[in-house]
Protein backbone atom coordinates (compact mmCIF):
# COMPACT_ATOMS: atom_id res chain seq x y z
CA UNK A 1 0.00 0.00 0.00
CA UNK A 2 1.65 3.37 -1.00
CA UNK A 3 0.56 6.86 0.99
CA UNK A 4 1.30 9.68 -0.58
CA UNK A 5 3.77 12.00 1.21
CA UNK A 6 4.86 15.85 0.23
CA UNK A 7 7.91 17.16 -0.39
CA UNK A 8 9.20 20.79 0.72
CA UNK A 9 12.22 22.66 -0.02
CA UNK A 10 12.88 25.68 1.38
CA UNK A 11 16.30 27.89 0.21
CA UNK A 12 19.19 26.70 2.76
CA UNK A 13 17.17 24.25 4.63
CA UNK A 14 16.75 20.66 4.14
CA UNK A 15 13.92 18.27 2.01
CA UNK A 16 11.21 18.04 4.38
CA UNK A 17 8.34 15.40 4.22
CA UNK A 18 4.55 15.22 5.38
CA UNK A 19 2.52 12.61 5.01
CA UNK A 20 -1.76 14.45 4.20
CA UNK A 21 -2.81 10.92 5.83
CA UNK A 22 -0.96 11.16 8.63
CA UNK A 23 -0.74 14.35 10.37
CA UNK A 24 2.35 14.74 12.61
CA UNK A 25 4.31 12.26 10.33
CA UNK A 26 7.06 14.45 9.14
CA UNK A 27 10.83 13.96 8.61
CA UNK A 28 13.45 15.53 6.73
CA UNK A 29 16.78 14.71 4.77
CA UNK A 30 19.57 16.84 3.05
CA UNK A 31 19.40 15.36 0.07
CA UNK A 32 16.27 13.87 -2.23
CA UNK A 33 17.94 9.70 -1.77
CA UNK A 34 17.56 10.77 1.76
CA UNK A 35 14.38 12.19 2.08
CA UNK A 36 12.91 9.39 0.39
CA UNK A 37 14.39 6.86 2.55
CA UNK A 38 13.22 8.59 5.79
CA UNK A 39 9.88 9.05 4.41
CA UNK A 40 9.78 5.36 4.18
CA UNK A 41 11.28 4.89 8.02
CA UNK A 42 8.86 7.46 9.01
CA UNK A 43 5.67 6.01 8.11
CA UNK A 44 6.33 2.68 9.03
CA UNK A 45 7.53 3.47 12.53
CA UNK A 46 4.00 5.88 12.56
CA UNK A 47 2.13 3.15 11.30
CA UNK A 48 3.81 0.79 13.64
CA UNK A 49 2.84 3.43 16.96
CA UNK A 50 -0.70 3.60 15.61
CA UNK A 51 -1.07 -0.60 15.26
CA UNK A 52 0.17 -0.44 18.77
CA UNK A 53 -1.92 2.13 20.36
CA UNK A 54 -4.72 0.48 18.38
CA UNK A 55 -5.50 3.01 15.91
CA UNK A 56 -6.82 2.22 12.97
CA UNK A 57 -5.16 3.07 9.85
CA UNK A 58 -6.63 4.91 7.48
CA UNK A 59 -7.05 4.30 3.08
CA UNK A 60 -4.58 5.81 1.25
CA UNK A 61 -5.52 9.62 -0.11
CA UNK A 62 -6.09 9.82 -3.61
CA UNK A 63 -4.73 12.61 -5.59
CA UNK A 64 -7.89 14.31 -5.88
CA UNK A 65 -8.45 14.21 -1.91
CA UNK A 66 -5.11 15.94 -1.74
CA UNK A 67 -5.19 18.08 -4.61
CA UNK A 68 -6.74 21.14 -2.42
CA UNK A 69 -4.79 20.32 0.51
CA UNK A 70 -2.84 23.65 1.24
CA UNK A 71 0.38 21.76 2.48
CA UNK A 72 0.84 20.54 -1.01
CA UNK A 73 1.34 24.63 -1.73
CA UNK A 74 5.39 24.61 -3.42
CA UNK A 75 5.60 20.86 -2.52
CA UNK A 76 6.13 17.64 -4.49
CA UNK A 77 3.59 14.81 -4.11
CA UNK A 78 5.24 11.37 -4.31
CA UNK A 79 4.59 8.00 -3.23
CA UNK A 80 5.39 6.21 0.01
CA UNK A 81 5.39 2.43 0.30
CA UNK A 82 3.51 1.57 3.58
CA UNK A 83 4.91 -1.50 5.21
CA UNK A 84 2.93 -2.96 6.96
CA UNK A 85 3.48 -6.05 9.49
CA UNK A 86 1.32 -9.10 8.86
CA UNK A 87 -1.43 -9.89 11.90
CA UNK A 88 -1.52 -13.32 13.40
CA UNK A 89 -4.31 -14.81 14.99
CA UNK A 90 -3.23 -17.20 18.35
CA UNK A 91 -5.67 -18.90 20.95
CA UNK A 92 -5.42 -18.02 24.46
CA UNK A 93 -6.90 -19.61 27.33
CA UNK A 94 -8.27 -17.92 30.15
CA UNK A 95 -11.41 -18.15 32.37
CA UNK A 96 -14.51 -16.69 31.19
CA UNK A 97 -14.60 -13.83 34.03
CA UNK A 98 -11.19 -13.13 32.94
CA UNK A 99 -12.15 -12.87 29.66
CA UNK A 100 -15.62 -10.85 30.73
CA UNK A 101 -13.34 -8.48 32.57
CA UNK A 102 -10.90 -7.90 29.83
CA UNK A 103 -13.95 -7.04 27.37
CA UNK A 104 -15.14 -4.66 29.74
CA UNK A 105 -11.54 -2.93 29.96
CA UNK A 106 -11.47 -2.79 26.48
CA UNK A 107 -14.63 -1.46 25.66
CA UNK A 108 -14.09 1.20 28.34
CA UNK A 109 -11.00 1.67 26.25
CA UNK A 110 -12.32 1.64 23.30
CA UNK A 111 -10.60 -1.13 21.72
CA UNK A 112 -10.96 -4.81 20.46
CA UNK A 113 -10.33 -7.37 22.91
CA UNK A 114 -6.71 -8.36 21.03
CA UNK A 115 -5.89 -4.82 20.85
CA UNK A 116 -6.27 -4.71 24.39
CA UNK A 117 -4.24 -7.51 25.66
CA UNK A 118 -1.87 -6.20 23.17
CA UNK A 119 -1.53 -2.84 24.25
CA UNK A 120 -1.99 -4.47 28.27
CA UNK A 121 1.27 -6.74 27.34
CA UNK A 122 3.60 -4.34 25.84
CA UNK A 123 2.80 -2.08 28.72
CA UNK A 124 3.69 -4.14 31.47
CA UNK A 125 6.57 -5.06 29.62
CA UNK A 126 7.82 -1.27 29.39
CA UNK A 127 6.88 -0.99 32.76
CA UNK A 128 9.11 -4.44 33.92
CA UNK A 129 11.88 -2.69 31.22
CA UNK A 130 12.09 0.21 33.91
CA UNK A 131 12.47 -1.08 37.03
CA UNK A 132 16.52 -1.58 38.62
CA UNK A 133 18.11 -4.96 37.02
CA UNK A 134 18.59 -6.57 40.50
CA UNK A 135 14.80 -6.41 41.59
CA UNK A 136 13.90 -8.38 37.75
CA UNK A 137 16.49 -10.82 37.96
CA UNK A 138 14.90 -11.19 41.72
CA UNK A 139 10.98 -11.40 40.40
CA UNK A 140 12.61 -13.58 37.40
CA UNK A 141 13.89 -15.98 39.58
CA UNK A 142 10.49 -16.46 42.35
């Protein structure tokens, strides 16, 4: 899936890039080869945060969404290969009012159930990430 992404150049500064379906996705390179390839970086470490947080992600723009767009004012629309990671479904076992409670969190949350126990595992593993090596090696080894 390609996104399409804008390219500025001001005089004496470096090849910026937006992305129209992504606002906030910007980067910037001193030279076009490098632009492009941070454009690419860019959007799929965006697209990665979003899948995380799950957000969905939206259709690519067309050029006629974009074509009024005023950030496109002195810029260069090209294309942005979007790469995406591949989903996989797994089984997990847990009791029911485990599984009741989780749906409650997630609706509260407003997300899917696997979007929650996602998002649930990858915080409590920044969380465990955080705290002094000697007290995990300790909660490791109980």
């Amino acid at each position: 899936m390609d996104y399409i992404a804008f390219l500025h150049k001001d005089r004496g500064s470096d090849f910026g890039v937006s992305f129209p379906d992504f606002p906030g996705c910007i980067t910037a390179g001193r030279t076009l080869e490098e632009a492009r390839r941070r454009a690419a970086e860019a959007l799929s470490l965006h697209i990665a945060g979003m899948i995380e947080d799950g957000e969905r992600i939206p259709d690519p723009s067309t050029v006629d969404d974009v074509v009024n767009d005023p950030a496109i004012k002195d810029a260069v629309a090209f294309l942005v290969p979007a790469r995406l990671e591949r989903t996989v479904r797994v089984n997990v076992t847990a009791r029911e009012s485990q599984l009741d409670k989780i749906d409650r969190l997630a609706r509260s949350a407003g997300l899917t159930r696997s979007a929650y126990m996602v998002q649930a595992a990858i915080k409590q593993e920044a969380k465990l990430a955080h705290r002094p090596r000697a007290k995990r090696l300790k909660e490791a080894s109980a």
